[in-house]
PDB file of N, CA and C in Angstrom:
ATOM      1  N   UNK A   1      51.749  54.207  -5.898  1.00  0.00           N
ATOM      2  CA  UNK A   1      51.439  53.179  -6.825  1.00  0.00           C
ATOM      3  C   UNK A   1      51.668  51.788  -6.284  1.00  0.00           C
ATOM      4  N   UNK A   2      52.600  51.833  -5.531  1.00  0.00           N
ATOM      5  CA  UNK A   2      52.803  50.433  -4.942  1.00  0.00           C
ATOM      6  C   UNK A   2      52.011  49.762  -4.175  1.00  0.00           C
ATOM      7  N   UNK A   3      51.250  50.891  -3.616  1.00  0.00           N
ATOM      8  CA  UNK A   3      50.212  50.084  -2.385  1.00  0.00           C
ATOM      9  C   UNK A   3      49.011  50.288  -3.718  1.00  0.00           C
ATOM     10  N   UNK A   4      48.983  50.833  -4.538  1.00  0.00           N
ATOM     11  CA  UNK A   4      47.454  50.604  -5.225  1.00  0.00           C
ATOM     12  C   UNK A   4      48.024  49.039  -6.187  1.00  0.00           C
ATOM     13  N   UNK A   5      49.151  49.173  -6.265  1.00  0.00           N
ATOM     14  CA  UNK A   5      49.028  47.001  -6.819  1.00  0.00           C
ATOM     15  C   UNK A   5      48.930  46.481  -6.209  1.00  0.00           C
ATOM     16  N   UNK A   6      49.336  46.624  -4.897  1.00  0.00           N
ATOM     17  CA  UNK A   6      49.534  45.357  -3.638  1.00  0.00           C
ATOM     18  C   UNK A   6      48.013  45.337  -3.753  1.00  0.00           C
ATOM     19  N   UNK A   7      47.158  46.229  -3.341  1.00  0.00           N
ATOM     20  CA  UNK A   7      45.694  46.047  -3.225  1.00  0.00           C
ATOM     21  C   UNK A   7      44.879  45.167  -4.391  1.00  0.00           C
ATOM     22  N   UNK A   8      45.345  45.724  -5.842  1.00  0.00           N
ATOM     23  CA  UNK A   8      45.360  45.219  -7.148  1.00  0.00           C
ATOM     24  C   UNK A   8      45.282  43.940  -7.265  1.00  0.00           C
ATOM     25  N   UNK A   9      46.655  43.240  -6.227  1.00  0.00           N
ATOM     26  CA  UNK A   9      47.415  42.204  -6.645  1.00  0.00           C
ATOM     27  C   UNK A   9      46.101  41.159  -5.518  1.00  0.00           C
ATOM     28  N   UNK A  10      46.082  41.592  -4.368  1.00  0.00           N
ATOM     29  CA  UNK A  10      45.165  41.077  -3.267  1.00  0.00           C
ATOM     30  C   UNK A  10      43.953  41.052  -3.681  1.00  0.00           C
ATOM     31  N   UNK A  11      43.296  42.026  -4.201  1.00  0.00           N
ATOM     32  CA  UNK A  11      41.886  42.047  -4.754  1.00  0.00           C
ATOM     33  C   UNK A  11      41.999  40.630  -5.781  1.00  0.00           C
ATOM     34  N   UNK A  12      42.603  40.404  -6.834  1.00  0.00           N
ATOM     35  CA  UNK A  12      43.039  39.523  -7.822  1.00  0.00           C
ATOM     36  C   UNK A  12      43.080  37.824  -6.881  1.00  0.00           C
ATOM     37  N   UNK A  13      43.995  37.791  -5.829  1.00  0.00           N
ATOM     38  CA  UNK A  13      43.932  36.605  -5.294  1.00  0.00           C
ATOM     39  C   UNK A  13      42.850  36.933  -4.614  1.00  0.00           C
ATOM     40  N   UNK A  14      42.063  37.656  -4.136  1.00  0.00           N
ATOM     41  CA  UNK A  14      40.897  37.154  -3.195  1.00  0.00           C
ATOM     42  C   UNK A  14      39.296  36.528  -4.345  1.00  0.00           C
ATOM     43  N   UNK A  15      39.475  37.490  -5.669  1.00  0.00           N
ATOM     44  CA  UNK A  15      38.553  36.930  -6.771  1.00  0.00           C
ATOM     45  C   UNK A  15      38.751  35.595  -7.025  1.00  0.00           C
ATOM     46  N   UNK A  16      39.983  35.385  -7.043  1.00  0.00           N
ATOM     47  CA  UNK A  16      41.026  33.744  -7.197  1.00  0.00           C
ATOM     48  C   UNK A  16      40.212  32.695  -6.421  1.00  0.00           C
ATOM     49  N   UNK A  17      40.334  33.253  -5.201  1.00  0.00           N
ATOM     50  CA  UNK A  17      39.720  32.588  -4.223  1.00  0.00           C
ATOM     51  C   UNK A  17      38.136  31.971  -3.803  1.00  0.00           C
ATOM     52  N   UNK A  18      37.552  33.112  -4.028  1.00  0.00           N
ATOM     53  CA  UNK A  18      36.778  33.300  -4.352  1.00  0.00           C
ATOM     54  C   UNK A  18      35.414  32.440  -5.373  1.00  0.00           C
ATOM     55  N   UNK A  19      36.444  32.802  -6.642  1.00  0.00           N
ATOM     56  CA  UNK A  19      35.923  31.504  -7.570  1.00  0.00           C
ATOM     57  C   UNK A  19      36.438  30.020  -7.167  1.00  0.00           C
ATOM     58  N   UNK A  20      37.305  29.747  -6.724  1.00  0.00           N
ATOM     59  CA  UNK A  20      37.724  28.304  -6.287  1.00  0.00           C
ATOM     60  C   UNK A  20      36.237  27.715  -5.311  1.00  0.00           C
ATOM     61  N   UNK A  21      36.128  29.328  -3.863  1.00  0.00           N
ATOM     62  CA  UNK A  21      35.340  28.417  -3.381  1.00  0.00           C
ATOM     63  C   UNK A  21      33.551  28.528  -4.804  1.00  0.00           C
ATOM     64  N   UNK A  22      33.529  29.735  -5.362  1.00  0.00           N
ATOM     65  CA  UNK A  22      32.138  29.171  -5.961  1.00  0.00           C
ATOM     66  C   UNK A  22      32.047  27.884  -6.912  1.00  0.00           C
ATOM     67  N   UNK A  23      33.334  27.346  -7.568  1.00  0.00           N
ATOM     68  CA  UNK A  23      33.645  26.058  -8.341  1.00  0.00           C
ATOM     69  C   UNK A  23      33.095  24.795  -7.454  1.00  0.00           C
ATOM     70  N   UNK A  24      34.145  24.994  -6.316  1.00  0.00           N
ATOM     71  CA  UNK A  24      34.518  23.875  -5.211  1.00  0.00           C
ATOM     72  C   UNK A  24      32.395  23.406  -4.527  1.00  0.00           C
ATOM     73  N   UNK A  25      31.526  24.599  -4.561  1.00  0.00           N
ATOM     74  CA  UNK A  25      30.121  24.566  -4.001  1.00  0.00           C
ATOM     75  C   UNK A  25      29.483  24.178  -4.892  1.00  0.00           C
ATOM     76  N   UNK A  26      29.878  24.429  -6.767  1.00  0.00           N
ATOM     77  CA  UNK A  26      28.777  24.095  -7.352  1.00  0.00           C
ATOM     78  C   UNK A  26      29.076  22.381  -7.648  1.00  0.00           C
ATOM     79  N   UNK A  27      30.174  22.226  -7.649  1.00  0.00           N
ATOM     80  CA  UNK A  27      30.790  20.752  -7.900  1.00  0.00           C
ATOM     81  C   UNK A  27      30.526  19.883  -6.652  1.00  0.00           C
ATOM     82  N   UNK A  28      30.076  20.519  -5.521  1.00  0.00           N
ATOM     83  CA  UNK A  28      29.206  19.797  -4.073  1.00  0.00           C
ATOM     84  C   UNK A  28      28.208  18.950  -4.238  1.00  0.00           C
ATOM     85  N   UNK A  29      27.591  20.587  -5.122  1.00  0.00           N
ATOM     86  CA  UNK A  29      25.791  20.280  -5.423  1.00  0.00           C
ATOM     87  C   UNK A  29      25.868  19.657  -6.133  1.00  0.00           C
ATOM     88  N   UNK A  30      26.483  19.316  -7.415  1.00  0.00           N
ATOM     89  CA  UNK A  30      26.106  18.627  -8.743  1.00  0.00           C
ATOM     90  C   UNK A  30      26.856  17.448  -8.335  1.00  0.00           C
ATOM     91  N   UNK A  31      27.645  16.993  -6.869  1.00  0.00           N
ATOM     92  CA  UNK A  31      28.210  15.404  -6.655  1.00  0.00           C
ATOM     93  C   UNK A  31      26.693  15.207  -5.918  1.00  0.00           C
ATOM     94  N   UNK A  32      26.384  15.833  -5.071  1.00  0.00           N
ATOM     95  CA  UNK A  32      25.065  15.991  -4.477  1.00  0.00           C
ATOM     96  C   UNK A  32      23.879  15.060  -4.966  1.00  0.00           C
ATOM     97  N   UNK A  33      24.100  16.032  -6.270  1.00  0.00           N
ATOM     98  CA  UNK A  33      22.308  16.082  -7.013  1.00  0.00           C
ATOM     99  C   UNK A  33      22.294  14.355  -7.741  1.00  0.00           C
ATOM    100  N   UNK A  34      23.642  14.047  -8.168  1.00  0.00           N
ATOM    101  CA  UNK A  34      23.915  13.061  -8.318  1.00  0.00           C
ATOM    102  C   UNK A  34      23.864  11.665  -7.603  1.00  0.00           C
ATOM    103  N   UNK A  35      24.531  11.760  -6.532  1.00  0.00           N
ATOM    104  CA  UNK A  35      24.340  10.710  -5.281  1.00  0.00           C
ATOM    105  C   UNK A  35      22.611  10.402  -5.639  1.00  0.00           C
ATOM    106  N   UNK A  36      21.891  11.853  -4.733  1.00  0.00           N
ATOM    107  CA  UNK A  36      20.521  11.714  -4.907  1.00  0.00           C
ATOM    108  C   UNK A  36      19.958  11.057  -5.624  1.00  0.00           C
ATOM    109  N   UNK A  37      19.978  11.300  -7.092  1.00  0.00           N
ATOM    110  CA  UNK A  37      19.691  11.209  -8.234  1.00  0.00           C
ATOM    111  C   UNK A  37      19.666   9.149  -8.379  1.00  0.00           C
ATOM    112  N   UNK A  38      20.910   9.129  -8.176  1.00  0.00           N
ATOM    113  CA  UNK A  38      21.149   7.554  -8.340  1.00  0.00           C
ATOM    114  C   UNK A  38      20.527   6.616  -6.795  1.00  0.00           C
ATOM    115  N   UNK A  39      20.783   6.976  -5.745  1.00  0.00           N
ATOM    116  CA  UNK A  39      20.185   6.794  -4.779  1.00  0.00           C
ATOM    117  C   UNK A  39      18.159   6.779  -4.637  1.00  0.00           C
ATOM    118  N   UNK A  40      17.788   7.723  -5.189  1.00  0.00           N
ATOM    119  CA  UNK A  40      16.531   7.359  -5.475  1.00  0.00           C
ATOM    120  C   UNK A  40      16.228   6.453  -6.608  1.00  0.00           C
ATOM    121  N   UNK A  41      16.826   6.307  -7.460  1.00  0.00           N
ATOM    122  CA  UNK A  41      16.164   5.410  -8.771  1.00  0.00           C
ATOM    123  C   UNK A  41      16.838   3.855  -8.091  1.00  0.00           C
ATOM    124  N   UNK A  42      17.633   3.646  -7.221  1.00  0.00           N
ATOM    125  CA  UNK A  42      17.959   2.825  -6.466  1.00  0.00           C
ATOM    126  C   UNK A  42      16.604   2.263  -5.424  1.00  0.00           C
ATOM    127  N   UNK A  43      16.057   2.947  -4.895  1.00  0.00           N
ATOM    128  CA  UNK A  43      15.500   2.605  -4.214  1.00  0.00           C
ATOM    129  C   UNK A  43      14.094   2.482  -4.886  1.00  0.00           C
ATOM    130  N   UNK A  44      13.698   2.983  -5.646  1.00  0.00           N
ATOM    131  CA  UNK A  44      12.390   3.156  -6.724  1.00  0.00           C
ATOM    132  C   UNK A  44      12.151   1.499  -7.023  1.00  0.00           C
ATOM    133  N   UNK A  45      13.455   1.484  -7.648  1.00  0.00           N
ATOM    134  CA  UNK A  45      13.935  -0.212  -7.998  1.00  0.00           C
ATOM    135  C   UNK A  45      14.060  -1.073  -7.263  1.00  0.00           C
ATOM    136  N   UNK A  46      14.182  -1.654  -5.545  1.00  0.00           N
ATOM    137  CA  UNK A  46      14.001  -1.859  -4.872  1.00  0.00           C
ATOM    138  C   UNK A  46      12.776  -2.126  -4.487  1.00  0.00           C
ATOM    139  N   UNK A  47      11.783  -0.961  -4.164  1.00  0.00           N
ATOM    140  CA  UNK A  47      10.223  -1.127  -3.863  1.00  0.00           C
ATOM    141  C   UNK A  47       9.790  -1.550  -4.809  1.00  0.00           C
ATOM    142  N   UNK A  48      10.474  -1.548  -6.589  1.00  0.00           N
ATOM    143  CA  UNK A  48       9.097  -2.185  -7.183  1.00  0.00           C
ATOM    144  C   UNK A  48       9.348  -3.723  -7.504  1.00  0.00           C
ATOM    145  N   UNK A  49      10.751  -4.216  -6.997  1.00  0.00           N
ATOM    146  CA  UNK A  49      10.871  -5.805  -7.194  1.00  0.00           C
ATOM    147  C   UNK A  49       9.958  -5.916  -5.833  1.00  0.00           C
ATOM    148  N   UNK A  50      10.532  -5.263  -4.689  1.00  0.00           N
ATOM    149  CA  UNK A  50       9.575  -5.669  -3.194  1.00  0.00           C
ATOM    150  C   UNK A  50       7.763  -5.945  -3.778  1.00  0.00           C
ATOM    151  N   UNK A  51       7.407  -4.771  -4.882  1.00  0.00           N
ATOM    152  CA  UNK A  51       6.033  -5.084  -4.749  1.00  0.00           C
ATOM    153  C   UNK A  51       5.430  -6.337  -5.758  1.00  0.00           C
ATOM    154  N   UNK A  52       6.479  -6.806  -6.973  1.00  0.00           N
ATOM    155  CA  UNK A  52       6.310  -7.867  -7.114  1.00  0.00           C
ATOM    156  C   UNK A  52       6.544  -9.054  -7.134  1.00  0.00           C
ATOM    157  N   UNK A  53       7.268  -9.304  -5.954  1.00  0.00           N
ATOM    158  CA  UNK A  53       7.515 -10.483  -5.216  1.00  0.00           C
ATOM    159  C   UNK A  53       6.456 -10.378  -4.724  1.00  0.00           C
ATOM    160  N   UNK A  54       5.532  -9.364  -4.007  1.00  0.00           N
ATOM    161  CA  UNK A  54       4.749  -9.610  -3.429  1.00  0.00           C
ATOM    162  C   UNK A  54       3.324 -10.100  -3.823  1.00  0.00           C
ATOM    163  N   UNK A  55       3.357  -9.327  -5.133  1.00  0.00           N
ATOM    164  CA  UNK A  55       2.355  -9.753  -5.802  1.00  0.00           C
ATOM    165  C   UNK A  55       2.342 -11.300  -6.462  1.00  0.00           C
ATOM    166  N   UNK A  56       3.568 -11.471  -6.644  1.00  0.00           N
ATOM    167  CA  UNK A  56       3.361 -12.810  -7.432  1.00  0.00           C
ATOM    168  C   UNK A  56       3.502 -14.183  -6.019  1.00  0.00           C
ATOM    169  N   UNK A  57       4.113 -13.712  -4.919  1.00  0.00           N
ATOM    170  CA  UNK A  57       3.635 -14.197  -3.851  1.00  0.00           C
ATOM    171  C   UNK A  57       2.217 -14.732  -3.434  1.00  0.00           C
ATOM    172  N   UNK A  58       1.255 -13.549  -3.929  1.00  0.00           N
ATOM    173  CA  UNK A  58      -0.178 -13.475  -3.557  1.00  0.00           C
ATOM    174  C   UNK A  58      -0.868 -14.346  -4.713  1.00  0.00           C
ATOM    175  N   UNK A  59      -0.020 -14.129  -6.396  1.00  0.00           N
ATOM    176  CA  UNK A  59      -0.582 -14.933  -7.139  1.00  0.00           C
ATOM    177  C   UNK A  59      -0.565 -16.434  -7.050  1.00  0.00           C
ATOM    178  N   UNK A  60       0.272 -17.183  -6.445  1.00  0.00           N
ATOM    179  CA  UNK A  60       0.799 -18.413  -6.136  1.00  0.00           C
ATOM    180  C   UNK A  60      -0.180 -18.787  -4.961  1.00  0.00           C
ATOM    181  N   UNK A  61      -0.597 -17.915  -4.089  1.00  0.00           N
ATOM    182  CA  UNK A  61      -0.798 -18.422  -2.741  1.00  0.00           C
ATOM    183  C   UNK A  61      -2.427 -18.590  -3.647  1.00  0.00           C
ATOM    184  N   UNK A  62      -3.010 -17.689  -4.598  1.00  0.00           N
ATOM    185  CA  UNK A  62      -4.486 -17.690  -5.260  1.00  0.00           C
ATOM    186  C   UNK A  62      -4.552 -19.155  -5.999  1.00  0.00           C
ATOM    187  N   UNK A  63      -3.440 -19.417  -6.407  1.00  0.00           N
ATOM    188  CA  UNK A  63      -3.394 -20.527  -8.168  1.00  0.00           C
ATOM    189  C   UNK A  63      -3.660 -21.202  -7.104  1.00  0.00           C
ATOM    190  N   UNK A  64      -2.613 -21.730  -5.419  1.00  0.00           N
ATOM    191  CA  UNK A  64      -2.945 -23.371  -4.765  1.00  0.00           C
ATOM    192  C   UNK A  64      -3.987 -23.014  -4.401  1.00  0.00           C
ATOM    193  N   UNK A  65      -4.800 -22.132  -4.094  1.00  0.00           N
ATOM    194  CA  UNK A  65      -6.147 -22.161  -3.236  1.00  0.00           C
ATOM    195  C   UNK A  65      -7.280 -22.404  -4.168  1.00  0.00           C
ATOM    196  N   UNK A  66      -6.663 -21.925  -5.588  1.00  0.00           N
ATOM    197  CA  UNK A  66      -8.186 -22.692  -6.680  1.00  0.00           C
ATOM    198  C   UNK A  66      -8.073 -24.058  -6.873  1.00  0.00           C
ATOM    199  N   UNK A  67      -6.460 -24.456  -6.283  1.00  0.00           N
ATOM    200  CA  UNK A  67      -6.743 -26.305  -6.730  1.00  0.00           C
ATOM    201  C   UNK A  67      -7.292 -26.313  -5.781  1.00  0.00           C
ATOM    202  N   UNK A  68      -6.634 -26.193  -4.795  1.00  0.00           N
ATOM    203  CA  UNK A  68      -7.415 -26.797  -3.598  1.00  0.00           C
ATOM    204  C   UNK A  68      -8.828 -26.628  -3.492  1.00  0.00           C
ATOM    205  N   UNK A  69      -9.607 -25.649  -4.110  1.00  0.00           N
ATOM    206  CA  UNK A  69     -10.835 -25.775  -4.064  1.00  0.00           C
ATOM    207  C   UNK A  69     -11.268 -26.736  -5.688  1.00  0.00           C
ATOM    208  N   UNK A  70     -10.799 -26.684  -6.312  1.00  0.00           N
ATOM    209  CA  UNK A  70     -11.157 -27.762  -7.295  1.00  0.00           C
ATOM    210  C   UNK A  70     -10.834 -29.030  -6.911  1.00  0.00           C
ATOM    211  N   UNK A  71     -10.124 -29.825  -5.987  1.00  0.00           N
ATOM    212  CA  UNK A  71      -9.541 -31.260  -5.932  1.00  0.00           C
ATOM    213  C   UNK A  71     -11.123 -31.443  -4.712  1.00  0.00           C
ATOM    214  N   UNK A  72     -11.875 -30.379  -3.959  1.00  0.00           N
ATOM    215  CA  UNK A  72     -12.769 -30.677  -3.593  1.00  0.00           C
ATOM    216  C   UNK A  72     -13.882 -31.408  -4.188  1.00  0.00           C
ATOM    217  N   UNK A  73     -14.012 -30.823  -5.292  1.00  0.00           N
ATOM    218  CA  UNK A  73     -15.091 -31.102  -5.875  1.00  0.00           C
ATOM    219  C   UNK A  73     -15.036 -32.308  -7.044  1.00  0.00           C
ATOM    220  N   UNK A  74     -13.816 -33.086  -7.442  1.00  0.00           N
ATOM    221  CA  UNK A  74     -13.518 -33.818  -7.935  1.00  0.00           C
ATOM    222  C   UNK A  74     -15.002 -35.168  -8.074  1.00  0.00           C
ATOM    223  N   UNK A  75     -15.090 -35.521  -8.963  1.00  0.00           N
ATOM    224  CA  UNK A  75     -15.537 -36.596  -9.073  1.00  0.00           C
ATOM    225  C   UNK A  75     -15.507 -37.885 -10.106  1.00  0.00           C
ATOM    226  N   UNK A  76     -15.811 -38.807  -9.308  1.00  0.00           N
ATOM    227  CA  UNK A  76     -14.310 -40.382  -9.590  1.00  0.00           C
ATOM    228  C   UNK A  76     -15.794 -40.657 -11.048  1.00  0.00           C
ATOM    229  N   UNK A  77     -14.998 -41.757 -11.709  1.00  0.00           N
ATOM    230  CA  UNK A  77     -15.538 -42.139 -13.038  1.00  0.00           C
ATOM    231  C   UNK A  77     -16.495 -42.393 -12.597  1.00  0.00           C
ATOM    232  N   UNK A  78     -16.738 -43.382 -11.636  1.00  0.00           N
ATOM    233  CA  UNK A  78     -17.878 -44.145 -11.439  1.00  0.00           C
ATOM    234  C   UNK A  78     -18.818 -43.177 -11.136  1.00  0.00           C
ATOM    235  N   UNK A  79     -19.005 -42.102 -10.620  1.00  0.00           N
ATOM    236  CA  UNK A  79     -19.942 -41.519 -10.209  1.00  0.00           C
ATOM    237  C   UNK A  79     -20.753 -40.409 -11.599  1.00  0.00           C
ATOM    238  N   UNK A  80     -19.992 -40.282 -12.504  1.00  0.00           N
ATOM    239  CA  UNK A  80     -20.217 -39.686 -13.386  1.00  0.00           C
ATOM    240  C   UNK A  80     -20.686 -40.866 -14.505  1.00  0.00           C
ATOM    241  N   UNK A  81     -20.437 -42.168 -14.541  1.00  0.00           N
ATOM    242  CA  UNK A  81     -21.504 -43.165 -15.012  1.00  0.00           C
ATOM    243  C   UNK A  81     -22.648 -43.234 -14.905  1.00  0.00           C
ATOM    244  N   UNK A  82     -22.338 -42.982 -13.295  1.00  0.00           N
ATOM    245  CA  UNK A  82     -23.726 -43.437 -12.652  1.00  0.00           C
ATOM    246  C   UNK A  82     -24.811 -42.510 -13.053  1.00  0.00           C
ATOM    247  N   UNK A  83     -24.441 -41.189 -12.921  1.00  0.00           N
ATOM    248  CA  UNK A  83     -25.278 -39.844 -13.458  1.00  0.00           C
ATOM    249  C   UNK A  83     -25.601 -40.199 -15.091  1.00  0.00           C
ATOM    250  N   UNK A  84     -24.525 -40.225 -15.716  1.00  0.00           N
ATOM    251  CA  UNK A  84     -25.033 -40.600 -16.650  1.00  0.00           C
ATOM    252  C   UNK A  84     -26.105 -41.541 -17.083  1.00  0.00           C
ATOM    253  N   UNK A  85     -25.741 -43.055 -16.388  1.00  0.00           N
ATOM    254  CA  UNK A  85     -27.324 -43.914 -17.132  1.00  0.00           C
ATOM    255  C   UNK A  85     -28.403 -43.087 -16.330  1.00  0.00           C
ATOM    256  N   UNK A  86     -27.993 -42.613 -15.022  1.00  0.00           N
ATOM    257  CA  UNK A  86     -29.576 -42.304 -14.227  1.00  0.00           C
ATOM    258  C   UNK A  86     -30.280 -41.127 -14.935  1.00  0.00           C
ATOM    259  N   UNK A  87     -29.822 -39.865 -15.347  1.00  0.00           N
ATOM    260  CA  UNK A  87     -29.939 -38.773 -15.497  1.00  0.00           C
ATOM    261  C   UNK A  87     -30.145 -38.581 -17.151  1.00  0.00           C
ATOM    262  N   UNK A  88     -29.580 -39.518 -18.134  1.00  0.00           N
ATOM    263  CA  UNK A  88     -29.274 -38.618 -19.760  1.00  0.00           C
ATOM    264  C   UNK A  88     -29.969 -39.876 -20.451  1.00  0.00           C
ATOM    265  N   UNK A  89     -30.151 -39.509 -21.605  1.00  0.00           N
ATOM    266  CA  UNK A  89     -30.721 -40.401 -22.520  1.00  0.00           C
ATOM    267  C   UNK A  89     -29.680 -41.378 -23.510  1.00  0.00           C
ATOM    268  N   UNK A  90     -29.786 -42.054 -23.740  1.00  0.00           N
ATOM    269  CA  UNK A  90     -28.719 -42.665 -24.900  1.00  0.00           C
ATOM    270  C   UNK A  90     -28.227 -41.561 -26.037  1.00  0.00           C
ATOM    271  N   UNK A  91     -29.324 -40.474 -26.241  1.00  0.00           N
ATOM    272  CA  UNK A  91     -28.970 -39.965 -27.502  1.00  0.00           C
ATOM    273  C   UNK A  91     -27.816 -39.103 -26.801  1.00  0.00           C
ATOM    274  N   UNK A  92     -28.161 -38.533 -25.661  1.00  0.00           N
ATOM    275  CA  UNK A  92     -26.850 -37.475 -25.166  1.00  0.00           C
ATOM    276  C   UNK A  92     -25.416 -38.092 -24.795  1.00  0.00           C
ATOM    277  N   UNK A  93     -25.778 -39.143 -24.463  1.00  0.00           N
ATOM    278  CA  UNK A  93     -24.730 -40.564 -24.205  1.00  0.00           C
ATOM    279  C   UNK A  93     -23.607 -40.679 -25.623  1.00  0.00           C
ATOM    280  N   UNK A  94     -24.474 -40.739 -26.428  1.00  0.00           N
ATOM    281  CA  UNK A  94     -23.722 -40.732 -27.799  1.00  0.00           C
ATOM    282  C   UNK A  94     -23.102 -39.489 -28.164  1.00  0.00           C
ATOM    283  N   UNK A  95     -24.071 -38.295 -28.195  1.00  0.00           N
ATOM    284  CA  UNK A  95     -23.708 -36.861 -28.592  1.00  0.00           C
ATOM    285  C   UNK A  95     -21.975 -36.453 -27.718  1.00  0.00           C
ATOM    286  N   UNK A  96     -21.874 -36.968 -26.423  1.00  0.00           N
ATOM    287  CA  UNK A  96     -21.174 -36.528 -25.622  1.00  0.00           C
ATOM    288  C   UNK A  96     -19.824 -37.497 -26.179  1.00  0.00           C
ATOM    289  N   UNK A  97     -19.774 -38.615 -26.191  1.00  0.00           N
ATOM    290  CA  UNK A  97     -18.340 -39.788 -27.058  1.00  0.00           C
ATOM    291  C   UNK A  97     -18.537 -39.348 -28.199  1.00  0.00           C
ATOM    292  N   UNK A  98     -19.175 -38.431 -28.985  1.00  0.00           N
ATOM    293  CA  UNK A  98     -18.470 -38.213 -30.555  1.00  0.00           C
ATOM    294  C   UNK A  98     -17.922 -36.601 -30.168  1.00  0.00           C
ATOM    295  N   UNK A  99     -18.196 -35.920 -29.084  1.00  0.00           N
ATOM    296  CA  UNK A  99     -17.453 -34.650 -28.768  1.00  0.00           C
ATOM    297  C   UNK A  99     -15.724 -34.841 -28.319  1.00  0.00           C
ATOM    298  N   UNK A 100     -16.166 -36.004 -27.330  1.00  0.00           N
ATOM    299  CA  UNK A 100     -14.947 -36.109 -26.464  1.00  0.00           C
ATOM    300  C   UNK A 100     -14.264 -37.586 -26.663  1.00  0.00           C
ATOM    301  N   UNK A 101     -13.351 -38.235 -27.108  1.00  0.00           N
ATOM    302  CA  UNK A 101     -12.800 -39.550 -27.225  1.00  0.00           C
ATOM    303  C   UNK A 101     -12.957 -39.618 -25.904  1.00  0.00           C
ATOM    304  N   UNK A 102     -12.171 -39.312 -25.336  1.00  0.00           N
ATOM    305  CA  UNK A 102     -12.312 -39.796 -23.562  1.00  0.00           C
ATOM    306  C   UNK A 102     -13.479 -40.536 -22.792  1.00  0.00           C
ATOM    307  N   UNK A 103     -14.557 -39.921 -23.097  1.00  0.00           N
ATOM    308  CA  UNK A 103     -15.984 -40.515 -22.725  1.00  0.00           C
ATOM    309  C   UNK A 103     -15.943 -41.682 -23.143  1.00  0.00           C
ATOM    310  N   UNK A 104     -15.521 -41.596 -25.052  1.00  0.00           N
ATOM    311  CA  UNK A 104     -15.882 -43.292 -25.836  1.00  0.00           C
ATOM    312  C   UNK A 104     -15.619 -44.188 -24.726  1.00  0.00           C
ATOM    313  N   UNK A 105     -14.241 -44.325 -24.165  1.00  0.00           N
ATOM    314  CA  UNK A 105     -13.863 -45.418 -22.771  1.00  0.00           C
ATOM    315  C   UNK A 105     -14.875 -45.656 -21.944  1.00  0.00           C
ATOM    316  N   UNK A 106     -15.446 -44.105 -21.522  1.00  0.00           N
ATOM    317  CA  UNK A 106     -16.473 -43.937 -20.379  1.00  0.00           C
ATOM    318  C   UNK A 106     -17.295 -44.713 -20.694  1.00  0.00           C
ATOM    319  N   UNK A 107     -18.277 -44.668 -21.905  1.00  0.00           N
ATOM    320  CA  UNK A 107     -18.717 -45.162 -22.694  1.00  0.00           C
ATOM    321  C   UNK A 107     -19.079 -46.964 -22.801  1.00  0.00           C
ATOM    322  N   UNK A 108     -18.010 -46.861 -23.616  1.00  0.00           N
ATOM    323  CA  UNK A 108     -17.521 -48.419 -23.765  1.00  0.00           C
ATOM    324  C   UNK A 108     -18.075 -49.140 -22.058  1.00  0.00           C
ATOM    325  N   UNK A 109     -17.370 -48.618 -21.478  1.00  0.00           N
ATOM    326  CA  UNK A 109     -17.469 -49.699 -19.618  1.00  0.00           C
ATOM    327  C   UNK A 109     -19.199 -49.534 -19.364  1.00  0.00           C
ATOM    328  N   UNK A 110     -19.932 -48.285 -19.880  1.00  0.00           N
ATOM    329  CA  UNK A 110     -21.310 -48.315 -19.377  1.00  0.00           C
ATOM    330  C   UNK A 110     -21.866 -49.452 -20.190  1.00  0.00           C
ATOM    331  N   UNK A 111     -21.565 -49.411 -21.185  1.00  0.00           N
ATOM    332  CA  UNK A 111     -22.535 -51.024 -22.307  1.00  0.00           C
ATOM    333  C   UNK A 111     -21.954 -51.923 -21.439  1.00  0.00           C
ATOM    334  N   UNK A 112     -20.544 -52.021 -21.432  1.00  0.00           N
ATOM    335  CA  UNK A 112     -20.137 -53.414 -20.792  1.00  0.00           C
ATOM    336  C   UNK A 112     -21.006 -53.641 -19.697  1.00  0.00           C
ATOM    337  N   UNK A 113     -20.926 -52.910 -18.619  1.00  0.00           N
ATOM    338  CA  UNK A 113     -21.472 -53.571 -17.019  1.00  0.00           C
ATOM    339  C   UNK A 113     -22.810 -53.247 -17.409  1.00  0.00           C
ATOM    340  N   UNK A 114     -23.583 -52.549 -18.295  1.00  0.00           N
ATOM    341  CA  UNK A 114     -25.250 -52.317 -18.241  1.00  0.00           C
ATOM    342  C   UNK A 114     -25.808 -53.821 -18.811  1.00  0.00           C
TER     343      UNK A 114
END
């Protein structure tokens, strides 16, 4: 009987053991799955500020390149007078200063110097 407990008693600490190491492996994986887990949504977050910096990079570099193509094409008062008496009739002359106050000025300076 004595050697069937000792065996008893050994079988008992080796199950002991046993489960420690299957505890000690699943508590690996699940520090594991974790790291992972946070480590990718880390980096997810990362690439998607990277992609819009980049994008709004690209939007900025678009907005100066439409001024810059609009400050091309600019044109000064005088030249838009000038179109005006050459090109429109008085009646559109008028139609256009009761749309826009701004013109009235425009306006006003064409009677003056005409």
């Amino acid at each position: 009987m004595s050697n069937n407990t000792n065996e008893d008693f050994l079988a008992g600490i080796h199950r002991k053991i046993n489960r420690k190491k299957r505890q000690h492996a699943a508590l690996r994986m699940v520090g594991t799955l974790v790291v992972t887990v946070i480590i990718t949504f880390q980096a997810s977050d990362m690439i998607h500020h990277a992609r819009l910096n980049e994008m709004t990079a690209d939007i900025k570099q678009n907005i100066e390149s439409i001024h810059e193509y609009d400050t091309l094409f600019e044109i000064s008062d005088d030249k838009v007078a000038d179109y005006l008496i050459d090109e429109m009739e008085i009646y559109d002359l008028l139609q256009i200063a009761e749309e826009d106050i701004q013109n009235t000025d425009l306006l006003k300076t064409i009677i003056r110097e005409g």
